[in-house]
C-alpha atoms as a PDB file:
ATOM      1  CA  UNK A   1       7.096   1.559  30.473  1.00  0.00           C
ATOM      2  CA  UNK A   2       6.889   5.184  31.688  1.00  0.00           C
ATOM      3  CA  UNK A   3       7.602   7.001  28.179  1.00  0.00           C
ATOM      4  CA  UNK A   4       4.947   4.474  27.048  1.00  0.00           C
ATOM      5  CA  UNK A   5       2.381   5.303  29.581  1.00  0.00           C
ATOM      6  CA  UNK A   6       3.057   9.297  28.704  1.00  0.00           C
ATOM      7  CA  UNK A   7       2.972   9.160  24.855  1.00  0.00           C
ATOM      8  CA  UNK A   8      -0.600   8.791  24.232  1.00  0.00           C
ATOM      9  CA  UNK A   9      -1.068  11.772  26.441  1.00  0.00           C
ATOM     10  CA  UNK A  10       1.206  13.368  24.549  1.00  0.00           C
ATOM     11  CA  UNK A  11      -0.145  12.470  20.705  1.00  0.00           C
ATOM     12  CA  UNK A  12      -3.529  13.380  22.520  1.00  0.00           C
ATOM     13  CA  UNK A  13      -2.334  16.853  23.084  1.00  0.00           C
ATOM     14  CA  UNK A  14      -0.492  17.589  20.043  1.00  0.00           C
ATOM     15  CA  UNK A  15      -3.584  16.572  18.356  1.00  0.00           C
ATOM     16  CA  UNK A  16      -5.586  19.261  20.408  1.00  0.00           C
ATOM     17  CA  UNK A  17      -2.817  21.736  19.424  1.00  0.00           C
ATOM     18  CA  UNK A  18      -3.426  20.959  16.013  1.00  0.00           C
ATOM     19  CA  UNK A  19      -6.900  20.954  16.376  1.00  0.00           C
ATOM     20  CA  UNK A  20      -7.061  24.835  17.630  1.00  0.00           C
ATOM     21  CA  UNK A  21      -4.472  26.065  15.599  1.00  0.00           C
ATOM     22  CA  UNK A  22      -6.597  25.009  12.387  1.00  0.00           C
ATOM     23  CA  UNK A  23      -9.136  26.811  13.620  1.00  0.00           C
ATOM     24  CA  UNK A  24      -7.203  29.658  14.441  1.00  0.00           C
ATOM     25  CA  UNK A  25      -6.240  29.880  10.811  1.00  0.00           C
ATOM     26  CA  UNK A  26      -9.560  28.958   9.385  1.00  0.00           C
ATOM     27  CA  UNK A  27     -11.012  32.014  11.719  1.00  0.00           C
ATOM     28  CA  UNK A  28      -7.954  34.553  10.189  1.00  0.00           C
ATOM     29  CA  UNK A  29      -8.355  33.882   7.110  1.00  0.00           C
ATOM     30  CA  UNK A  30     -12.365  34.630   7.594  1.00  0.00           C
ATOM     31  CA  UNK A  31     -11.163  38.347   8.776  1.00  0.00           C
ATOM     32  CA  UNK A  32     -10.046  38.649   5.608  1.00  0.00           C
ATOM     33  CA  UNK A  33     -13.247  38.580   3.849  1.00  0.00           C
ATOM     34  CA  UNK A  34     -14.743  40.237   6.807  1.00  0.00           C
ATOM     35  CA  UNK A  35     -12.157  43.609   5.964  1.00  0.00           C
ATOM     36  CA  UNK A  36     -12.658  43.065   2.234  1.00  0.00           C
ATOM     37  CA  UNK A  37     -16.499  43.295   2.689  1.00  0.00           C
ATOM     38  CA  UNK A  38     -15.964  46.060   4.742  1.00  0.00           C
ATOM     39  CA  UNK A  39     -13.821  47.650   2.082  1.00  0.00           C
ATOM     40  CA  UNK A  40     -16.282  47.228  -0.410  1.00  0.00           C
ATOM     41  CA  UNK A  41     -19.114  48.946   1.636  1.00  0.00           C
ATOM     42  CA  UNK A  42     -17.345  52.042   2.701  1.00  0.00           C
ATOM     43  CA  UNK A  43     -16.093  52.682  -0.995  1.00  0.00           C
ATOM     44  CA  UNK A  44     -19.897  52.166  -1.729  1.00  0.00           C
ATOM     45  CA  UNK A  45     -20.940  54.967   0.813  1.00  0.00           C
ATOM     46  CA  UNK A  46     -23.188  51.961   2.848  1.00  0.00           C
ATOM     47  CA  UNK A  47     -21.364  53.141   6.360  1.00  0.00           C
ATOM     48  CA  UNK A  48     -24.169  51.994   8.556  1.00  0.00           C
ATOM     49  CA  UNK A  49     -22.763  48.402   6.740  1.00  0.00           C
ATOM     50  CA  UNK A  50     -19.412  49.229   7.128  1.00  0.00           C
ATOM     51  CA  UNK A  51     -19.831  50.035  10.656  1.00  0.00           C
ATOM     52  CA  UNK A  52     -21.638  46.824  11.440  1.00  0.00           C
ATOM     53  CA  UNK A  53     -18.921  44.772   9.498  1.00  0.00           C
ATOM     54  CA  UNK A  54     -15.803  46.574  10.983  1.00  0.00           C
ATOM     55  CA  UNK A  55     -17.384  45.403  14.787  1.00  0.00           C
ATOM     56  CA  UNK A  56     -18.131  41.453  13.462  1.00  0.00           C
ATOM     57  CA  UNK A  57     -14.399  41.714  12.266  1.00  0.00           C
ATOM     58  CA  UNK A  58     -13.067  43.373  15.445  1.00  0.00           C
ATOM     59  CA  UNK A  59     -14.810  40.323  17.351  1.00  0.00           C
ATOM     60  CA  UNK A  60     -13.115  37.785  14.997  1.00  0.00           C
ATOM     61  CA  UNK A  61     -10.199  39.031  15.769  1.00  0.00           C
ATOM     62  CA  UNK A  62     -10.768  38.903  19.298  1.00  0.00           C
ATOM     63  CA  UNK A  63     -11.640  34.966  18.735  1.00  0.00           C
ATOM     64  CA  UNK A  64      -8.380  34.655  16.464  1.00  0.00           C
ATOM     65  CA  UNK A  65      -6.471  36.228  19.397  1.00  0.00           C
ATOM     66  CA  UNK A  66      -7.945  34.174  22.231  1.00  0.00           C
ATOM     67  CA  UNK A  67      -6.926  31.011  19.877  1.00  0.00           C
ATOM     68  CA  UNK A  68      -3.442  32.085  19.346  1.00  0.00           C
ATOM     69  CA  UNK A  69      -2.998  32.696  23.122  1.00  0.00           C
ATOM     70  CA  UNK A  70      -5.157  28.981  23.757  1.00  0.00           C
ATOM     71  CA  UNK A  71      -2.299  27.217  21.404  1.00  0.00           C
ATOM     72  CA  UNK A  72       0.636  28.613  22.719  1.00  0.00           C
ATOM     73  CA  UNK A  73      -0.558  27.673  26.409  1.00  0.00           C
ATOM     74  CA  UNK A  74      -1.005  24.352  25.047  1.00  0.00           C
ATOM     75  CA  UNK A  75       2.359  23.919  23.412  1.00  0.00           C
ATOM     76  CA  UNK A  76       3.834  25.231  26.053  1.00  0.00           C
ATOM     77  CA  UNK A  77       2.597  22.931  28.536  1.00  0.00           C
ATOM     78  CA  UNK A  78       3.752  19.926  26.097  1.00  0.00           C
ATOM     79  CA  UNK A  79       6.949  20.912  26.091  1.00  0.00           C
ATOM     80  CA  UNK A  80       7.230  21.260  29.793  1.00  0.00           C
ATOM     81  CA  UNK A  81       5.626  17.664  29.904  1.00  0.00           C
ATOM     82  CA  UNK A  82       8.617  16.621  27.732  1.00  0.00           C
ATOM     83  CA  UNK A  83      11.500  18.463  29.730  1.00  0.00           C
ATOM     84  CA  UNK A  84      10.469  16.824  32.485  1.00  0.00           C
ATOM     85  CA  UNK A  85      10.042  13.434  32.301  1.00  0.00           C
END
């Protein structure tokens, strides 16, 4: 009765995990663009663009970063759940 009671918790979190880590990736890959518009405006001489691009990229990467760190605090704390039932 007790592994039952424990699973949806479980499945609930693993869903969450999921849930952030998708948008951890989604996020990522949008610092891509973000460096390949930069790219394209310093090799056009606009560096007042480039500038302003290089900082929205910088605090993308922030976001990716504080995602990361959100899903491996999660993860972790699923698989101490699961250790010590």
């Amino acid at each position: 009765m007790a592994k039952k009671s424990f699973a949806w918790f479980e499945d609930r979190h693993r869903i969450e995990v999921m849930n952030l880590a998708q948008k951890q990736i989604e996020k990522a890959l949008g610092t891509v663009v973000l460096l390949k518009e930069a790219i394209a405006e310093v090799s056009q001489r606009d560096l007042a663009k480039a500038q302003h691009s290089v900082e929205k990229l910088f605090k993308e990467e922030e976001e990716v970063d504080q995602l990361r760190q959100s899903v491996f605090k999660k993860m972790t704390n699923i698989a101490i759940s699961i250790e010590f039932r």
